[in-house]
N, C-alpha and C. Protein backbone atom coordinates (compact mmCIF):
# COMPACT_ATOMS: atom_id res chain seq x y z
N UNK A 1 77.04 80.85 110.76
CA UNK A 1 78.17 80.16 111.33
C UNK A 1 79.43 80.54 110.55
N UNK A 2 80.41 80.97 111.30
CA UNK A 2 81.97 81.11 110.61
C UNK A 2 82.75 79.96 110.49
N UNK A 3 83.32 80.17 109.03
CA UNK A 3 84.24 78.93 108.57
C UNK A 3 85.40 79.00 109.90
N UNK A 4 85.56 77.73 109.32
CA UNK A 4 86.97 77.21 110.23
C UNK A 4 87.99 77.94 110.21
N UNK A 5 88.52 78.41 111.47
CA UNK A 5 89.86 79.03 111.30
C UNK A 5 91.07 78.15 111.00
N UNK A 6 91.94 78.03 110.21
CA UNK A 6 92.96 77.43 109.83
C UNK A 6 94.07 77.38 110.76
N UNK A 7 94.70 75.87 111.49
CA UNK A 7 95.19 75.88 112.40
C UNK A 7 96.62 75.96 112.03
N UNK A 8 97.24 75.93 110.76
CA UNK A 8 98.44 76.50 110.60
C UNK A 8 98.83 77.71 110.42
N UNK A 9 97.98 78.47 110.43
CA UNK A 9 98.63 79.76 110.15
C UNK A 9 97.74 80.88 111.46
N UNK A 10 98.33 81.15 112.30
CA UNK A 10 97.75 82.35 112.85
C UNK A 10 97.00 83.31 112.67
N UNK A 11 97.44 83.83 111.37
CA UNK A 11 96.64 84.76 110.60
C UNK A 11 95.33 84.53 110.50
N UNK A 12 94.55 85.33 110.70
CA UNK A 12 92.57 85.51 110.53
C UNK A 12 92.79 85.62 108.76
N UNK A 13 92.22 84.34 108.29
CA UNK A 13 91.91 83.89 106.70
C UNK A 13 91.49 85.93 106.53
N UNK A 14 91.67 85.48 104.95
CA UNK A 14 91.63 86.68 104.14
C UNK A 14 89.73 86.96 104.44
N UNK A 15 89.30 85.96 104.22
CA UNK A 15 87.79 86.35 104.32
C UNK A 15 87.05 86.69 105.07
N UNK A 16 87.90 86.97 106.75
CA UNK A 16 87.28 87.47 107.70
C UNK A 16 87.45 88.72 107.87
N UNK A 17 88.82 89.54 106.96
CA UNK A 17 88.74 90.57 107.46
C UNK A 17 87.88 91.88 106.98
N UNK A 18 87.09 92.46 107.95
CA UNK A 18 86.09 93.13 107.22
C UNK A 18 86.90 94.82 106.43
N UNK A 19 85.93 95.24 106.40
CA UNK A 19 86.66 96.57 105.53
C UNK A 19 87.25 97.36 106.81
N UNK A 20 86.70 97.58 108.11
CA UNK A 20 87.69 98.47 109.10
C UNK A 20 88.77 97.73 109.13
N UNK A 21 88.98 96.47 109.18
CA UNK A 21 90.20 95.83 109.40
C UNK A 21 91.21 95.73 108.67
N UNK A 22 90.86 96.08 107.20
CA UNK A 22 91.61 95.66 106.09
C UNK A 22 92.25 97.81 106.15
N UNK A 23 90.82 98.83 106.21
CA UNK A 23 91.62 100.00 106.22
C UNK A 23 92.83 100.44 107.29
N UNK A 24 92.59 99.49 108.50
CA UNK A 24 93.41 99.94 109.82
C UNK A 24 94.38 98.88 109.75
N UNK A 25 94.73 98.68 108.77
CA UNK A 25 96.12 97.47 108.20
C UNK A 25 97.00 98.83 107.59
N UNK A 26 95.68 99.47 106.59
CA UNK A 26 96.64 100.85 105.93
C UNK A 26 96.95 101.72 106.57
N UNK A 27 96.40 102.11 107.79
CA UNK A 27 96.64 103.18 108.63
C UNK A 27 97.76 102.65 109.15
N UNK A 28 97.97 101.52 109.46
CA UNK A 28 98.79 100.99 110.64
C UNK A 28 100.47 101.20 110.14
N UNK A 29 100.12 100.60 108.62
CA UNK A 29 101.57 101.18 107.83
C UNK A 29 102.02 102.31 107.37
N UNK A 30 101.24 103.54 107.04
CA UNK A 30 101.43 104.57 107.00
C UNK A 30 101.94 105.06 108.89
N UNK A 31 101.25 104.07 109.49
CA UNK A 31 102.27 104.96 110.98
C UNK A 31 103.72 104.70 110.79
N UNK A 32 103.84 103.22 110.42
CA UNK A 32 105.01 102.25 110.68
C UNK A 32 106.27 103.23 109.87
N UNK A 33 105.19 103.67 108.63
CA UNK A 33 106.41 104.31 108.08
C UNK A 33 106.79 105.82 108.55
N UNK A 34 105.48 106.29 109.09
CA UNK A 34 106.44 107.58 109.81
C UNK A 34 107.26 107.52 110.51
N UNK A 35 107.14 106.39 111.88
CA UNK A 35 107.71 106.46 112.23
C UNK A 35 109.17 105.43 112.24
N UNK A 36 109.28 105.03 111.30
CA UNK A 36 110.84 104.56 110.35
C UNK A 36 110.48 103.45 111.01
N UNK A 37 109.31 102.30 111.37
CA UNK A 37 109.73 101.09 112.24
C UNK A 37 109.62 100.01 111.11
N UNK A 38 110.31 99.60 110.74
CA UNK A 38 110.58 98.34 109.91
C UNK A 38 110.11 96.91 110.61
N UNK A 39 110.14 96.67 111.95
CA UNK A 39 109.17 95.33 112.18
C UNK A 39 107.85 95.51 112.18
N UNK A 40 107.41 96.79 112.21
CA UNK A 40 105.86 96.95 111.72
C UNK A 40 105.57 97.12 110.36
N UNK A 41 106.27 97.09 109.73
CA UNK A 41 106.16 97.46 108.16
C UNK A 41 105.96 95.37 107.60
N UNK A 42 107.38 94.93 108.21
CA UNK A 42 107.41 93.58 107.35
C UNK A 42 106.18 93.09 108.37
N UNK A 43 105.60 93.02 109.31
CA UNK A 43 104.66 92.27 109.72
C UNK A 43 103.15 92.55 109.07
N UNK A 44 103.21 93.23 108.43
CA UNK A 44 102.16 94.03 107.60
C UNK A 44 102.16 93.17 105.94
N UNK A 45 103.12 93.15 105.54
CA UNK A 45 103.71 93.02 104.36
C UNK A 45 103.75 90.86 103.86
N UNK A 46 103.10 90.92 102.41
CA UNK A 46 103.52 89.01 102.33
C UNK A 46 104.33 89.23 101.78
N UNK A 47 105.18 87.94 101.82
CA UNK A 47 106.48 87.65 101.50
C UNK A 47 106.36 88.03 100.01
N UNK A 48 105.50 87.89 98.93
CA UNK A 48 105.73 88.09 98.10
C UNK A 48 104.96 89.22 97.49
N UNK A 49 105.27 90.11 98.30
CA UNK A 49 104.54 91.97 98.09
C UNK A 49 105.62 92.75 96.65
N UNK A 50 104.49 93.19 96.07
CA UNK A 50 105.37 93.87 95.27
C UNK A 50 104.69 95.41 95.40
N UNK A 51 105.98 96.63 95.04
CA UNK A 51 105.89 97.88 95.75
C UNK A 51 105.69 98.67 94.37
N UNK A 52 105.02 99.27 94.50
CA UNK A 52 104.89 100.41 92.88
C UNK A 52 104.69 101.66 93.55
N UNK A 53 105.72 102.60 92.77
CA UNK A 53 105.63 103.64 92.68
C UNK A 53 105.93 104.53 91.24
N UNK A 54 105.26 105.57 90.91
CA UNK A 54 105.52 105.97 89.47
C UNK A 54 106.39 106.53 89.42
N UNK A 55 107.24 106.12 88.02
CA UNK A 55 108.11 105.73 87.38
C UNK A 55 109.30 105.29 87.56
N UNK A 56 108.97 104.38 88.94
CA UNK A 56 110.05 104.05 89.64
C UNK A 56 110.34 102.77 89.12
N UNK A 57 111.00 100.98 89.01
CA UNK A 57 110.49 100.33 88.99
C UNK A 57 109.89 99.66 89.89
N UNK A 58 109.38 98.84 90.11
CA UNK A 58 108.67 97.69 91.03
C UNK A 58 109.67 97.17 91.99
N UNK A 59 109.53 96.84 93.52
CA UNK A 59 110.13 95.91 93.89
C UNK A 59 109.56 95.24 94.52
N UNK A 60 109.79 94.00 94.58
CA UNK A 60 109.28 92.74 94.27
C UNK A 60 110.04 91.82 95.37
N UNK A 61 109.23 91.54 96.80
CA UNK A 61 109.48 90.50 97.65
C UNK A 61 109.66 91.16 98.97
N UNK A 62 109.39 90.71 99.89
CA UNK A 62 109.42 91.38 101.21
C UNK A 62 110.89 91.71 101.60
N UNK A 63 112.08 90.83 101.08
CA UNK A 63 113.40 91.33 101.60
C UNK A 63 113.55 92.48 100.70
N UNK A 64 113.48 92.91 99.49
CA UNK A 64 113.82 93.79 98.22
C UNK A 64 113.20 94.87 99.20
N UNK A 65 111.61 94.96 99.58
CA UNK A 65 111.17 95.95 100.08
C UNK A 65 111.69 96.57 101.48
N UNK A 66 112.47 95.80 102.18
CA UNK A 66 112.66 96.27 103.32
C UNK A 66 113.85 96.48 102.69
N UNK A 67 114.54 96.38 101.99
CA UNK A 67 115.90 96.61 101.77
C UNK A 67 115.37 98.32 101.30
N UNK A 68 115.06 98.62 99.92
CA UNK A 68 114.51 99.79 99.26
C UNK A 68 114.68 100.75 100.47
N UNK A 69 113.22 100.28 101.51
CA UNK A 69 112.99 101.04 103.05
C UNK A 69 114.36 101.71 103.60
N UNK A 70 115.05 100.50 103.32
CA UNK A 70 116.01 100.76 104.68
C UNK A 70 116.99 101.96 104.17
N UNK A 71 117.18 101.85 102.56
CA UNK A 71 117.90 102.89 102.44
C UNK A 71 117.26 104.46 102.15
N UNK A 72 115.68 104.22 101.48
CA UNK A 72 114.85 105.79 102.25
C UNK A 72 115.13 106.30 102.94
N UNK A 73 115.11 105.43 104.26
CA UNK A 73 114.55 105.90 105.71
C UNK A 73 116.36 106.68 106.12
N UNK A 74 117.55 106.22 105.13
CA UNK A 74 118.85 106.76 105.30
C UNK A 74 118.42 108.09 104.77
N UNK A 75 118.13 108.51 103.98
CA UNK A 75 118.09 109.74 103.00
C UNK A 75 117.19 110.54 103.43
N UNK A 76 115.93 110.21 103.79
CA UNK A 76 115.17 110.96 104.55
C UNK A 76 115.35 111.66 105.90
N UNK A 77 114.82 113.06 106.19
CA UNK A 77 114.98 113.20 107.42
C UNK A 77 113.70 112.97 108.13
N UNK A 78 112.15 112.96 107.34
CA UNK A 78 111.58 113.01 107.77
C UNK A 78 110.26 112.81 106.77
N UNK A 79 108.99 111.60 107.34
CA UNK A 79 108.01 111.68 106.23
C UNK A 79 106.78 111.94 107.61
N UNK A 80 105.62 112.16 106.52
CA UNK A 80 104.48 112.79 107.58
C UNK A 80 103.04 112.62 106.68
N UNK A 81 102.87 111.61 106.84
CA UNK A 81 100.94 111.64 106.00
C UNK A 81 100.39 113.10 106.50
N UNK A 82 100.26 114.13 105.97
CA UNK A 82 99.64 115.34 106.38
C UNK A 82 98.11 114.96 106.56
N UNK A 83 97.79 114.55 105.93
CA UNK A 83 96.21 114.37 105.86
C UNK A 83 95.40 113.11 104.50
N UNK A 84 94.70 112.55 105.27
CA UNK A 84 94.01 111.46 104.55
C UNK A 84 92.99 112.17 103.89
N UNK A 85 92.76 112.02 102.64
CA UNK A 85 91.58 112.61 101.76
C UNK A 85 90.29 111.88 101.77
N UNK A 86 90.35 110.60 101.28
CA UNK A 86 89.79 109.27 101.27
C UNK A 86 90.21 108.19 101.66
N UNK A 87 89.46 107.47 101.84
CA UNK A 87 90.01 105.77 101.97
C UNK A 87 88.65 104.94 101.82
N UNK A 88 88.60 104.49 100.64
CA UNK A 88 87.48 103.43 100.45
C UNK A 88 88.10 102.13 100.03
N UNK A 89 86.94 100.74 100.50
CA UNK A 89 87.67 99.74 99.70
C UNK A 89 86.90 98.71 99.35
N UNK A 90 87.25 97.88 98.66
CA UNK A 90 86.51 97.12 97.29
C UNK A 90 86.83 95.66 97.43
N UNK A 91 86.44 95.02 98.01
CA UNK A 91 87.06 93.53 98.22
C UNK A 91 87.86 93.65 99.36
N UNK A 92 88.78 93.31 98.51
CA UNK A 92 90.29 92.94 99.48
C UNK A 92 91.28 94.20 99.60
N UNK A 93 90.70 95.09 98.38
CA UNK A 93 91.78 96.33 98.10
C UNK A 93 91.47 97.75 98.88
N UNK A 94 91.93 98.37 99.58
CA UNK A 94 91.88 99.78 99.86
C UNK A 94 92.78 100.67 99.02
N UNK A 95 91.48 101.93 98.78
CA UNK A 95 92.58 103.03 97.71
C UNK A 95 92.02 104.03 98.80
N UNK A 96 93.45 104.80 98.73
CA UNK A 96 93.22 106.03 99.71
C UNK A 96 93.74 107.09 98.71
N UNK A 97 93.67 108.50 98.76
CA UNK A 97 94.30 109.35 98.19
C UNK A 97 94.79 110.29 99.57
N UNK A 98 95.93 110.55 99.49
CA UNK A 98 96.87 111.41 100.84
C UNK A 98 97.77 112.52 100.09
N UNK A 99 97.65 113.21 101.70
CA UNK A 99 98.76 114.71 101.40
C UNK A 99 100.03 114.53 102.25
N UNK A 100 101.14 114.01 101.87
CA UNK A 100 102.29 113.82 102.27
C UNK A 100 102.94 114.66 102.28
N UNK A 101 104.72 114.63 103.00
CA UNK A 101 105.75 115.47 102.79
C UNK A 101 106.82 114.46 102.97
N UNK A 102 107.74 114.94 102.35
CA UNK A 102 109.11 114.16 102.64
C UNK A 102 109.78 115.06 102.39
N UNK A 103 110.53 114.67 103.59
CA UNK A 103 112.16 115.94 103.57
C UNK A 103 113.01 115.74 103.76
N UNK A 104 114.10 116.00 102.95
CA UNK A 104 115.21 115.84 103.45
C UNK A 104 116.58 116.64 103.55
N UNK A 105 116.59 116.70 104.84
CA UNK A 105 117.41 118.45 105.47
C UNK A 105 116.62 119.23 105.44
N UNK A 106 116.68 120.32 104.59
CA UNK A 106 116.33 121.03 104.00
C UNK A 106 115.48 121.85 102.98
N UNK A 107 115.28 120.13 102.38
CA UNK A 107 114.71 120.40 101.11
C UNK A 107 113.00 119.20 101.53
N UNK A 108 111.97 119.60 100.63
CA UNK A 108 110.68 119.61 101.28
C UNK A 108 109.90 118.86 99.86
N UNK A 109 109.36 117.58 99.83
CA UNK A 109 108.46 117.65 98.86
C UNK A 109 106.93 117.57 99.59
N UNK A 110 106.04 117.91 99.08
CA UNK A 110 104.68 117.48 99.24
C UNK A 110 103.77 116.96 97.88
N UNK A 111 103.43 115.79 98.28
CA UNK A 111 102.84 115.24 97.53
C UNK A 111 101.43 114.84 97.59
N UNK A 112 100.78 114.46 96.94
CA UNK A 112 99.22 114.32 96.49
C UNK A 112 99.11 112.45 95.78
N UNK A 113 99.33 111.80 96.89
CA UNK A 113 99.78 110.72 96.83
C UNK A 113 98.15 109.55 96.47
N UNK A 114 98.07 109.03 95.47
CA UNK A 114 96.81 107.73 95.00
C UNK A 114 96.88 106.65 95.91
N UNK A 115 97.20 106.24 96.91
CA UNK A 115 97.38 104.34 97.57
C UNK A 115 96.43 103.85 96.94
N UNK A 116 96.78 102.40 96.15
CA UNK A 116 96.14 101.12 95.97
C UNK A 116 97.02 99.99 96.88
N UNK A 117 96.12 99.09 97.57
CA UNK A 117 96.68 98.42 98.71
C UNK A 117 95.69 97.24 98.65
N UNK A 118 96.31 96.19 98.07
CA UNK A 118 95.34 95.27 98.10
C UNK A 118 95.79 93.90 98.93
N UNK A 119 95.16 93.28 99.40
CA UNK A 119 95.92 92.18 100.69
C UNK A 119 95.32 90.84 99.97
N UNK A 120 95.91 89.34 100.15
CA UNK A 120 96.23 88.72 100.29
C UNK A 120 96.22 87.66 101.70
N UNK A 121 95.24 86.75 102.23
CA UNK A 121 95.63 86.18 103.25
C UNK A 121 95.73 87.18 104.39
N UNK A 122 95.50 88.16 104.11
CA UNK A 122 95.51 89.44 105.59
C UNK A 122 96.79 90.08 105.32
N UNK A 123 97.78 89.80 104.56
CA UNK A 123 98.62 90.77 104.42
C UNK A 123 98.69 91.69 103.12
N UNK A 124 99.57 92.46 102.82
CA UNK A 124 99.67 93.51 102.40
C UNK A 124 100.68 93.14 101.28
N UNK A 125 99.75 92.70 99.74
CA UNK A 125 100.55 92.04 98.43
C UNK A 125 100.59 92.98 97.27
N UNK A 126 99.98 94.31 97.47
CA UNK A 126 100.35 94.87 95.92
C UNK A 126 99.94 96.10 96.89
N UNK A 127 101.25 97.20 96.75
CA UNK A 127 101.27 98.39 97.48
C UNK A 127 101.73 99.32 96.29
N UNK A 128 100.47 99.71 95.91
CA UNK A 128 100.49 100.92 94.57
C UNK A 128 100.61 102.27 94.81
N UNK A 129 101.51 102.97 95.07
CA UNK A 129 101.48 104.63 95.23
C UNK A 129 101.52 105.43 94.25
N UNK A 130 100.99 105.96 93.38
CA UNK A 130 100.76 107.02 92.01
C UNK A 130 100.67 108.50 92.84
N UNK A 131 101.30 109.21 91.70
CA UNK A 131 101.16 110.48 92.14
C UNK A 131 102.00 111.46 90.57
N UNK A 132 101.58 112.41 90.35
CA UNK A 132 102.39 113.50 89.60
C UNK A 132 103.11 113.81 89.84
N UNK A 133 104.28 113.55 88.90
CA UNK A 133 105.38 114.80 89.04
C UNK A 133 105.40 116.16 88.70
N UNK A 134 104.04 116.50 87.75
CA UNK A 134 103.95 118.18 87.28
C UNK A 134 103.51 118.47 89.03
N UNK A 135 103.06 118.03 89.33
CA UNK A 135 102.02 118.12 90.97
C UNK A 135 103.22 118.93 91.85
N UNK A 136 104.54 117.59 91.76
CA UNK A 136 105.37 117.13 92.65
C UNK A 136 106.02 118.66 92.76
N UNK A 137 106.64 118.64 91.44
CA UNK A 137 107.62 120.33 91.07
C UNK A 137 107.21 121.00 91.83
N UNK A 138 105.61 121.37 90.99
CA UNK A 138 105.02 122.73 91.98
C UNK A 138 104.48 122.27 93.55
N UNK A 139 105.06 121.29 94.44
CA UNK A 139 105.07 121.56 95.67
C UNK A 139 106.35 121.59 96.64
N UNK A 140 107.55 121.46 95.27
CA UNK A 140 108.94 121.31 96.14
C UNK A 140 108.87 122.79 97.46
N UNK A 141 109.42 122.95 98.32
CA UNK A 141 109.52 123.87 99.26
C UNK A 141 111.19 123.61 99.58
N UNK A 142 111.95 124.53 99.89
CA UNK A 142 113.28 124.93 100.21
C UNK A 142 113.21 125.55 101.38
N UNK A 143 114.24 125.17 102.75
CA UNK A 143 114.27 126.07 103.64
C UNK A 143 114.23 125.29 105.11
N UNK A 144 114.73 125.75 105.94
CA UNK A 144 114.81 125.18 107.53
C UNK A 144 113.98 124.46 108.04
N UNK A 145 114.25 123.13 108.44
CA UNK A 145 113.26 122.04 108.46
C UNK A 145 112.40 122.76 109.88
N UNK A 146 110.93 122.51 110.22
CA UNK A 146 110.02 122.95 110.79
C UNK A 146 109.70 122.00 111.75
């Protein structure tokens, strides 16, 4: 028998969601962010999400993060998950490792990106992205966007 669903909050409790549900939360935001949609990003996201990236600092709260977003998504011309390596997950947390690009104009990074993504109540509370910068250098690319 399944516990009670909680009649204040819409949300399916943290303990129902199984591991496809919790990985196709991560897929769902890696779309959101290709394709620059910010009400799929904060509907993904708890209010009190904090964002890591290396050696960046932390930001900390769903407005900070959509704010951060909003000025990326200015600077960027363009991001693209190239390809998912892995995605396993452990509880509540999914870690994926991905082959990204981000470009902008002209100029091209590809990255070799770690996700730690661990949820909260069904949303999305500690969004960890690691990656190298010796990595990063040797994948800058220069030249007419494709």
């Amino acid at each position: 028998m399944n516990p009670p669903m909680r009649k204040h909050n819409s949300r399916r409790p943290e303990y129902l969601l199984n591991d496809d549900q919790l990985t196709s939360r991560v897929v769902d935001l890696l779309i959101a962010l290709e394709e620059m949609d910010a009400d799929a990003v904060r509907a993904l996201v708890d209010p009190d999400i904090e964002w890591r990236n290396t050696g960046l600092p932390s930001v900390r709260g769903s407005k900070r993060v959509e704010r951060a977003l909003t000025i990326v998504s200015r600077l960027i011309t363009r991001y693209e998950v190239v390809e998912v390596l892995t995605m396993t997950t452990d509880h509540n947390t999914v870690s994926s490792r991905r082959r990204e690009i981000i470009r902008i104009g002209w100029f091209a990074m590809h990255l070799d990106v770690d996700g730690h993504y661990t949820f909260a109540n069904g949303l999305l509370r500690i969004w960890d992205d690691r990656f190298s910068y010796h990595r990063l250098l040797r994948g800058l690319r220069f030249g007419p966007t494709t």
